[in-house]
Protein backbone atom coordinates (compact mmCIF):
# COMPACT_ATOMS: atom_id res chain seq x y z
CA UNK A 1 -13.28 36.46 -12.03
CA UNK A 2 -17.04 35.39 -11.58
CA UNK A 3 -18.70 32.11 -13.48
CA UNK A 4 -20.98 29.42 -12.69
CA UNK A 5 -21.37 26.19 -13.33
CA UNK A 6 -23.72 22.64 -12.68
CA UNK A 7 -21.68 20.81 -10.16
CA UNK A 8 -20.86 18.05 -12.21
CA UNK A 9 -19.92 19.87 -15.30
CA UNK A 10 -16.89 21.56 -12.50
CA UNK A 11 -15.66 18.25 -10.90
CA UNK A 12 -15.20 16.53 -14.64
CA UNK A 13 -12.10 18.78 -14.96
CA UNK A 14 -11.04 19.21 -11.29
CA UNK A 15 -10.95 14.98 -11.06
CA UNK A 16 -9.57 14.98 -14.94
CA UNK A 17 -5.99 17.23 -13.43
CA UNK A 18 -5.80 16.25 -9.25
CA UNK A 19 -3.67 13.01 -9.76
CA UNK A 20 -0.44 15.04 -10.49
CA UNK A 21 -1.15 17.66 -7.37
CA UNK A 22 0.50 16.59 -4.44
CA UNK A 23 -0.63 16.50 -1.14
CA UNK A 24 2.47 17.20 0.04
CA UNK A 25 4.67 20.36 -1.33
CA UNK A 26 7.89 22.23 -0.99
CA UNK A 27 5.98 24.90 -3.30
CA UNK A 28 2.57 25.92 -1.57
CA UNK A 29 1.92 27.33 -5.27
CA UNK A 30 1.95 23.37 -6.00
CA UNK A 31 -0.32 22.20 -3.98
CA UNK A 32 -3.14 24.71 -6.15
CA UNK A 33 -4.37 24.77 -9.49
CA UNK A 34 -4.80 27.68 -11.88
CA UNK A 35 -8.43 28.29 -12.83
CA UNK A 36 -9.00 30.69 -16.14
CA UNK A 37 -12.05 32.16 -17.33
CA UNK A 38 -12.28 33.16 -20.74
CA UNK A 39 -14.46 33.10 -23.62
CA UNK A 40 -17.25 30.64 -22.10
CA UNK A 41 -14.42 28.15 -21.18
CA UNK A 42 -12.96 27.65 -17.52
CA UNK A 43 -9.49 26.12 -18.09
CA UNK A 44 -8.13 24.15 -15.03
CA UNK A 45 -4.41 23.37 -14.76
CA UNK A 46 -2.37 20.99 -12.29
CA UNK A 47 1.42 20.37 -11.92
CA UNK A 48 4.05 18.68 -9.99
CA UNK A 49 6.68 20.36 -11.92
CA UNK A 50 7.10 16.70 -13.94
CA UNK A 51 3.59 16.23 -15.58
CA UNK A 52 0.97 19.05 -16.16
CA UNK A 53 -2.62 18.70 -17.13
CA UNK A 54 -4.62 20.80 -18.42
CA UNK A 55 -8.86 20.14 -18.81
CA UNK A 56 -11.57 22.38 -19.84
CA UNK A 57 -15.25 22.47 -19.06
CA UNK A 58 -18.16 25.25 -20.81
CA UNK A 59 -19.08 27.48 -17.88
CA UNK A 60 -20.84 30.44 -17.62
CA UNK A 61 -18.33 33.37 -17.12
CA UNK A 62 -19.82 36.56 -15.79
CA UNK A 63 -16.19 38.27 -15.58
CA UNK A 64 -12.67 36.88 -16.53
CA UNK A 65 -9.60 36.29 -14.97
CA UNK A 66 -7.03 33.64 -13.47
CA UNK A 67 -6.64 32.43 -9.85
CA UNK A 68 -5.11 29.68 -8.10
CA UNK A 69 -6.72 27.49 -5.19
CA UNK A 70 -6.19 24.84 -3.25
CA UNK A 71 -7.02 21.95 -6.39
CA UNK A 72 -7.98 19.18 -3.26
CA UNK A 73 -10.20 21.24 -1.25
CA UNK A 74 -12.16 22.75 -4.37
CA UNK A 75 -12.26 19.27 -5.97
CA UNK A 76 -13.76 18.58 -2.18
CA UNK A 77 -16.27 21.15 -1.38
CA UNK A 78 -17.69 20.18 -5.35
CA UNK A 79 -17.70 16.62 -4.32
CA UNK A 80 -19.81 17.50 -0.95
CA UNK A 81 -22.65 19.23 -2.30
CA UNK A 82 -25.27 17.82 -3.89
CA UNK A 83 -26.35 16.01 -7.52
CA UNK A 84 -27.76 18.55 -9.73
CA UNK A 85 -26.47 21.51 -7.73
CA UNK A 86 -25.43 24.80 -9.20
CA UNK A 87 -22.47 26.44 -8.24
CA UNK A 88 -20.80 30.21 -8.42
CA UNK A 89 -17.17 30.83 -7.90
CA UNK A 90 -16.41 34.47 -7.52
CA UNK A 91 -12.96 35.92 -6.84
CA UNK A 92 -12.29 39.38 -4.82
CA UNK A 93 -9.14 40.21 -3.26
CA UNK A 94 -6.96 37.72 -2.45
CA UNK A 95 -10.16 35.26 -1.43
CA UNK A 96 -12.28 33.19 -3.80
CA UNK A 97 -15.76 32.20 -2.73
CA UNK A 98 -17.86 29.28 -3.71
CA UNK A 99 -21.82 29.18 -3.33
CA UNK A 100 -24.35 26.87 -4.08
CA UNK A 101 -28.02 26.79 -2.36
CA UNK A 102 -27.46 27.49 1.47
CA UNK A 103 -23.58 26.67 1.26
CA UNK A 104 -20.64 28.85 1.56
CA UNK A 105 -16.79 28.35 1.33
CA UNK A 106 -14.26 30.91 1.05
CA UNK A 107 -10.79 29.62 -0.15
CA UNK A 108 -7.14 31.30 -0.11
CA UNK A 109 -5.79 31.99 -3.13
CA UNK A 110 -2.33 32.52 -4.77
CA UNK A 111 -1.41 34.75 -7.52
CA UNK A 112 -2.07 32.88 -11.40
CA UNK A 113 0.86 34.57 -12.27
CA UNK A 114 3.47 32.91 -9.80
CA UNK A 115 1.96 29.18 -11.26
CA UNK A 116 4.54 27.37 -13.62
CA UNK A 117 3.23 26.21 -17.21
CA UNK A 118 4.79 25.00 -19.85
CA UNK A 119 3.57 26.48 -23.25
CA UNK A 120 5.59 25.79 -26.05
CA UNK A 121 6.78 22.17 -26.35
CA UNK A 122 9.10 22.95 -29.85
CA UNK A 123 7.97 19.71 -31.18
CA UNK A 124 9.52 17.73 -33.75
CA UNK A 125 6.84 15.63 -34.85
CA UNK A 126 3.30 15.10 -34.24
CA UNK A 127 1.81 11.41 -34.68
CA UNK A 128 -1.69 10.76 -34.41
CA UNK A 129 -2.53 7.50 -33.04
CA UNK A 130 -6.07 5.83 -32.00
CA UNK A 131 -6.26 6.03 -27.86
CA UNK A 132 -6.65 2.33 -27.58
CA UNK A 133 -3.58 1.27 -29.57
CA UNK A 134 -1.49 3.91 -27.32
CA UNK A 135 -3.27 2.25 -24.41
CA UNK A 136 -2.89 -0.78 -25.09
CA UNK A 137 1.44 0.00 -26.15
CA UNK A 138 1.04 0.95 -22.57
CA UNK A 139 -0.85 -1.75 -20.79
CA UNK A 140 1.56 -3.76 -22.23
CA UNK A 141 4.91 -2.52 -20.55
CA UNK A 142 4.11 -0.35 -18.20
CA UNK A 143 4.42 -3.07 -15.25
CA UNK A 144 8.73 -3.68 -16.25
CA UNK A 145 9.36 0.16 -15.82
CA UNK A 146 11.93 0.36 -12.69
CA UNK A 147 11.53 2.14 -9.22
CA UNK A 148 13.73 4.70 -8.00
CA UNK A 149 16.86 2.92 -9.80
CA UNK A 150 20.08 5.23 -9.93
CA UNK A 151 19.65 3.97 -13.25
CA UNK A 152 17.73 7.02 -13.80
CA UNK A 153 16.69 6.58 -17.52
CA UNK A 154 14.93 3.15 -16.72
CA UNK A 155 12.79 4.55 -13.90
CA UNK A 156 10.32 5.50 -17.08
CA UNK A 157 9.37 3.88 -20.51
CA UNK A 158 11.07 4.30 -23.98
CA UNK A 159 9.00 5.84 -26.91
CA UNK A 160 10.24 5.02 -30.05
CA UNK A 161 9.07 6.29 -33.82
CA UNK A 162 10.43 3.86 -35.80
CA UNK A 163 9.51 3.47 -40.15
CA UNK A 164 5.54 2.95 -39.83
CA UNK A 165 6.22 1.66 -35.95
CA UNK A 166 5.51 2.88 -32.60
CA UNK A 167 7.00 0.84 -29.57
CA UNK A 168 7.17 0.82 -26.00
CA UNK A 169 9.55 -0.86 -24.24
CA UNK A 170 10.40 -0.93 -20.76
CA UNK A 171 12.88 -2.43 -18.39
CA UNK A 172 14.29 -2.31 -15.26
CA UNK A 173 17.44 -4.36 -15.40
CA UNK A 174 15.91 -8.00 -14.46
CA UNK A 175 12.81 -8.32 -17.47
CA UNK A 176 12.02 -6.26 -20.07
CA UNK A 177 8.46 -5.95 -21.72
CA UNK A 178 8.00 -4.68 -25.84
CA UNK A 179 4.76 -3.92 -27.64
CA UNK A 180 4.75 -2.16 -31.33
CA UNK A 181 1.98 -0.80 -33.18
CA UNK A 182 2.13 -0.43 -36.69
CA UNK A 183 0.67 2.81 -37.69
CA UNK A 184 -0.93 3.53 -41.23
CA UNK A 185 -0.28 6.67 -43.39
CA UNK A 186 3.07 8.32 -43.38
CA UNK A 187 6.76 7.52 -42.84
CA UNK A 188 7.65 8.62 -38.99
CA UNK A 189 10.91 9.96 -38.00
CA UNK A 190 13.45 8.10 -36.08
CA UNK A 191 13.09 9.34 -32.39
CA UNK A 192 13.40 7.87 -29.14
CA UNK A 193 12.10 9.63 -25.82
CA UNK A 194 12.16 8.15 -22.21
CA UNK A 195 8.50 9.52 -20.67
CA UNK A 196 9.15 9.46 -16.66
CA UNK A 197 7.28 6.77 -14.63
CA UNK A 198 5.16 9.19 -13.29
CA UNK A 199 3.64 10.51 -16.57
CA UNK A 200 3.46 6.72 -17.78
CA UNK A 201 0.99 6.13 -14.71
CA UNK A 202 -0.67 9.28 -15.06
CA UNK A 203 -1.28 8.86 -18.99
CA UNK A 204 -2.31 5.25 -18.44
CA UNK A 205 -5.07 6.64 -15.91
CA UNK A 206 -6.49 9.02 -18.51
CA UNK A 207 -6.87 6.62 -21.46
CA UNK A 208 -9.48 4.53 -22.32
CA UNK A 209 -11.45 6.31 -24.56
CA UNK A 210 -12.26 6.52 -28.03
CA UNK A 211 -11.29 8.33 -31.46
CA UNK A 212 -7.17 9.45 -32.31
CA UNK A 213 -4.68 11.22 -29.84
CA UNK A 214 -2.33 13.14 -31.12
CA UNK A 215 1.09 12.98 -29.56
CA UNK A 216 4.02 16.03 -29.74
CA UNK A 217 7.05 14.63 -29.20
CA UNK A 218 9.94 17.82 -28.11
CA UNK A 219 13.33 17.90 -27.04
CA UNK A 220 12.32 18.00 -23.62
CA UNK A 221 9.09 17.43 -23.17
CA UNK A 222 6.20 15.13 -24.52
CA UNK A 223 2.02 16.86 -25.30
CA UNK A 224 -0.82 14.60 -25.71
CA UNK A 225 -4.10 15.47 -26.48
CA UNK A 226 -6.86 13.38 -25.29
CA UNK A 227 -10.41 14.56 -25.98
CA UNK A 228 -10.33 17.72 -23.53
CA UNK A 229 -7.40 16.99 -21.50
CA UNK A 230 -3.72 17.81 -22.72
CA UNK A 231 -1.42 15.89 -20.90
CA UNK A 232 2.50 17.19 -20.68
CA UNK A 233 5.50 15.62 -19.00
CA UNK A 234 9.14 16.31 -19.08
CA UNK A 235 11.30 13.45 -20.53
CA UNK A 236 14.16 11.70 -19.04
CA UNK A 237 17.64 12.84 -20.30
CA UNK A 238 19.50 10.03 -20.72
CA UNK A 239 20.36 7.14 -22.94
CA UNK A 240 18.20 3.97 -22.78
CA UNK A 241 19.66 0.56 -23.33
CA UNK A 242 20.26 -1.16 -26.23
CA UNK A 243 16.63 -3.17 -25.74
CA UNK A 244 17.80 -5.34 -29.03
CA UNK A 245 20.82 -7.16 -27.76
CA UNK A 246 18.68 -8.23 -24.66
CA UNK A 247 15.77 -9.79 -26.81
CA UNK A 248 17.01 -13.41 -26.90
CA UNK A 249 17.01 -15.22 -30.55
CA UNK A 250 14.76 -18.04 -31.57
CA UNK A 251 15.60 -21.15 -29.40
CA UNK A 252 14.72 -24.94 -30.32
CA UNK A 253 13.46 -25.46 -26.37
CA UNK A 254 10.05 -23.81 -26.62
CA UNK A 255 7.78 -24.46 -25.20
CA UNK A 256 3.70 -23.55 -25.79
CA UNK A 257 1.19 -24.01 -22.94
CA UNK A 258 -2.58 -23.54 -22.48
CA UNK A 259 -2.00 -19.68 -20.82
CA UNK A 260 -4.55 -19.58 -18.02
CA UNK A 261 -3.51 -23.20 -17.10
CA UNK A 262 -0.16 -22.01 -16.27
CA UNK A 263 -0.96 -18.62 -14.98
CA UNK A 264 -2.88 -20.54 -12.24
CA UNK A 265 -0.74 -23.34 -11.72
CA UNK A 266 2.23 -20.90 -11.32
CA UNK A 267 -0.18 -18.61 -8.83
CA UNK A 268 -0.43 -21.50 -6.84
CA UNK A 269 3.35 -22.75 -6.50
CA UNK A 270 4.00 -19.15 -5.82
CA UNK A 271 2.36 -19.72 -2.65
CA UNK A 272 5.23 -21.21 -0.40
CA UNK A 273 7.78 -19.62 -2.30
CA UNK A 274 10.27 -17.28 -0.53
CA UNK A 275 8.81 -14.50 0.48
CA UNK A 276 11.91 -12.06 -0.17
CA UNK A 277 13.21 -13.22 -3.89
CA UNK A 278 9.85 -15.40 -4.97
CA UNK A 279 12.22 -18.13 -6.78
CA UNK A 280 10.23 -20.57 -8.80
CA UNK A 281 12.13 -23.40 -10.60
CA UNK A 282 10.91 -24.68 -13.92
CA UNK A 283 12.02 -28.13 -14.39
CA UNK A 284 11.32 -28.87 -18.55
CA UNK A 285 10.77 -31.88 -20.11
CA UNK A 286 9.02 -33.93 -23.04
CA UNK A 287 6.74 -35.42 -20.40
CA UNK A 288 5.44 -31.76 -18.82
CA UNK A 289 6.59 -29.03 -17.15
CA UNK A 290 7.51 -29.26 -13.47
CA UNK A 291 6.94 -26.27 -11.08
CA UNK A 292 8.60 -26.18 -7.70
CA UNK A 293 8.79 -24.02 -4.90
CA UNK A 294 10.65 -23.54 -1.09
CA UNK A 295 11.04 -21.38 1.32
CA UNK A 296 13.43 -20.79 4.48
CA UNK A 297 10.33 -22.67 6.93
CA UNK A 298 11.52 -25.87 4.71
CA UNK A 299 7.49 -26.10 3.09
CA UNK A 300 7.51 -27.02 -0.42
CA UNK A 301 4.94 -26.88 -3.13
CA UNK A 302 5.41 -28.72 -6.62
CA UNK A 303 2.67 -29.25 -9.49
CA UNK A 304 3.04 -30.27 -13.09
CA UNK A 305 1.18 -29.00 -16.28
CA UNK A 306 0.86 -30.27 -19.81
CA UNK A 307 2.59 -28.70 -21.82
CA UNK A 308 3.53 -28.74 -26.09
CA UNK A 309 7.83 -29.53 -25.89
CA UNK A 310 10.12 -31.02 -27.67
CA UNK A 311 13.89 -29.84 -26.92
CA UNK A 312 16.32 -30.54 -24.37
CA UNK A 313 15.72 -31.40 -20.55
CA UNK A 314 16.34 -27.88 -18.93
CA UNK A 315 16.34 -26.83 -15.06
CA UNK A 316 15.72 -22.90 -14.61
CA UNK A 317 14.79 -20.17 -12.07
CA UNK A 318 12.82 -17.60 -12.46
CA UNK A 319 11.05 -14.87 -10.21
CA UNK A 320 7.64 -16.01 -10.45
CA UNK A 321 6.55 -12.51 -10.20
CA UNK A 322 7.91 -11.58 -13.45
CA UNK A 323 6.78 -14.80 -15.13
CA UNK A 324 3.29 -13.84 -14.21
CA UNK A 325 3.39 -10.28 -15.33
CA UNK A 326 5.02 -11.19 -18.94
CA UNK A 327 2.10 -14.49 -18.69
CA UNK A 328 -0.33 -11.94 -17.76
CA UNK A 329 0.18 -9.41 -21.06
CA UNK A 330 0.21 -12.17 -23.66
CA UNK A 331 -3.44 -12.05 -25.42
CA UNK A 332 -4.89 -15.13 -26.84
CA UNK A 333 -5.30 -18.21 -25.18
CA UNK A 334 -1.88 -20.00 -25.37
CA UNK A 335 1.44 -18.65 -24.04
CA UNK A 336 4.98 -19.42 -25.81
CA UNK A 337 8.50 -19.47 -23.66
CA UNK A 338 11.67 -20.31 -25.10
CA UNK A 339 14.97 -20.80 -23.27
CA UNK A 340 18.71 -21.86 -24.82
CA UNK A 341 19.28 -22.67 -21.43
CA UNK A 342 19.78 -22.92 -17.90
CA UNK A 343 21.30 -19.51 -17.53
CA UNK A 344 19.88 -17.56 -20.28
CA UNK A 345 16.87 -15.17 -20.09
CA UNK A 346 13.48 -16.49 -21.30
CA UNK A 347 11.13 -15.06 -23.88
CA UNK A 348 7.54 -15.03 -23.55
CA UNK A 349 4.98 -13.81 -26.01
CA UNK A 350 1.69 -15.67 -27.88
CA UNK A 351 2.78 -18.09 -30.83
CA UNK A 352 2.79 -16.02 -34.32
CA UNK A 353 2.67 -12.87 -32.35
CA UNK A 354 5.87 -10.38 -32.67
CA UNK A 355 4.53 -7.64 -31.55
CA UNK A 356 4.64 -7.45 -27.98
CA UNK A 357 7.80 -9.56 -26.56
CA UNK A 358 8.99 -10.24 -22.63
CA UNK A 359 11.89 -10.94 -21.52
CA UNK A 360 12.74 -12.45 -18.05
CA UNK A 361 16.40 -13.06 -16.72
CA UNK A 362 17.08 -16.11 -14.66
CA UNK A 363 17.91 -16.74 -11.05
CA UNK A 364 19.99 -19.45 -9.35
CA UNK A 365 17.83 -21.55 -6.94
């Protein structure tokens, strides 16, 4: 294998794929990437055995073939030299060599053919969606995913092609966050997939641009296509939660306040809250909200903001981190939280808005 290259044509891919390569491996063969030369193109793959990416750049190719190399050193030694620089990677023996101007590396390599890929997905549907409405699905749940939860099926988020809707939802036991997108054109099957945390993070990272994605949706796996990257990660086998049951109904004690007005005010109280459980208590009335905080060193911290109300005096708890989170993914200026009451979960979203919901369970105080 022989090609070359402008330096910064090489470290588009090599930074596009070296967020799923681990620093630290069982495999050594992990811990690489597999380069390909063919046809003008040098294809550059990285896996943790979870999520694989896959980016291509135009090179020059000289001679083809397929190597693997150390994906952090490479990504490295193209980092190190300088703007504007042209590099040539040649492979011979069991040794690949990288020159550019007066420099010299010589890298290890592993056989291509001992790398694992995944081809063939099998998918069952394709749905083409713009990147920033798939972003934004994302942006918008991402944050109530759970962490390492023997619950293993909500330590990712829930994809779901519903009618004309796609909609993420995520929980992990103690909030829950929804967004939906309704898509033009065609009828979508009924599916439901659970992408692993990992891949949620990873995907996230990679969008942002413009134009349509398309998205593969397998048995087992999930393929997106994002301008020249094609993203793949297994799915989570299990059953996610009935996310319906857990979305409160309408409530009469709703309350709408001026968003940023709270956000800060709640930022604030947060301050001399307990450090361990960060318990908040809302105390609700005609005349204002009420926002108090403790903590074990017996400092308190109360403020009150003006708020739009007109239901029953209620007391509640909440974890003010998840308040702020659900607060934080509401768009528009003005927030919405409803209650029944004291020991029923809250529901935040922007007035007139159903398509992105949050849930957030109670605590006692």
């Amino acid at each position: 294998m022989k090609l070359s290259a402008a330096r910064d044509v090489l470290l588009k891919p090599l930074q596009a794929v070296i967020g799923v390569v681990e620093r630290r491996q069982t495999m050594p063969i992990l811990s690489n990437i597999l380069l390909v030369a063919k046809d003008g193109e040098l294809s550059v793959t990285a896996t943790d055995l979870e999520v694989e990416l896959v980016a291509k750049a135009e090179v020059s190719v000289e001679s083809e073939g397929e190597i693997t190399v150390s994906g952090r050193k490479l990504l490295d030694i193209c980092k190190a030299l300088p703007d504007g620089a042209e590099i040539s990677i040649n492979v011979s023996g069991e040794k690949l060599s990288i020159r550019s101007g007066r420099s010299k590396f010589s890298l290890v390599t592993l056989p291509a053919a001992e790398f694992p890929t995944v081809e063939d997905i099998k998918a069952g549907q394709v749905i083409t969606v713009p990147q920033e409405v798939l972003a934004r699905l994302i942006e918008k749940t991402h944050f109530s995913m759970a962490q390492q939860d023997v619950r293993y099926y909500l330590n990712g988020m829930l994809l779901e092609t519903d009618g004309n809707f796609l909609r993420a939802v995520a929980t992990d036991g103690h909030r829950l966050a929804l967004s939906q997108a309704e898509l033009d054109g065609e009828k979508l099957e009924d599916q439901q997939v659970i992408v692993p945390r990992k891949g949620v993070l990873e995907l996230q990272r990679l969008l942002g641009g413009e134009g349509n994605v398309n998205i593969e949706l397998g048995t087992n796996h999930i393929r997106i296509q994002l301008g020249g990257i094609r993203f793949t990660s297994k799915l989570i086998d299990g059953r996610f939660p009935e996310y319906e049951r857990v979305i409160p109904k309408e409530s009469n004690n709703e309350l709408t306040a001026d968003k940023e007005a709270l956000r800060s005010a709640l930022q604030r109280t947060a301050i001399l809250s307990n450090e361990k459980y960060r318990g908040i208590r809302l105390v609700i009335r005609d005349s204002g909200v009420v926002l108090q905080a403790h903590n074990p060193e017996q400092e308190e911290a109360e403020e009150e903001v003006e708020v739009e109300y007109s239901g029953d005096d209620i007391e509640i708890g909440f974890n003010v981190n998840y308040l702020l989170d659900a607060i934080g993914a509401v768009e528009g200026d003005s927030v919405t939280l409803s209650v029944v009451d004291s020991n029923s979960s809250c529901l935040v979203r922007e007035p007139g808005n159903d398509n992105s919901k949050f849930v957030v369970m109670p605590m006692r105080l």
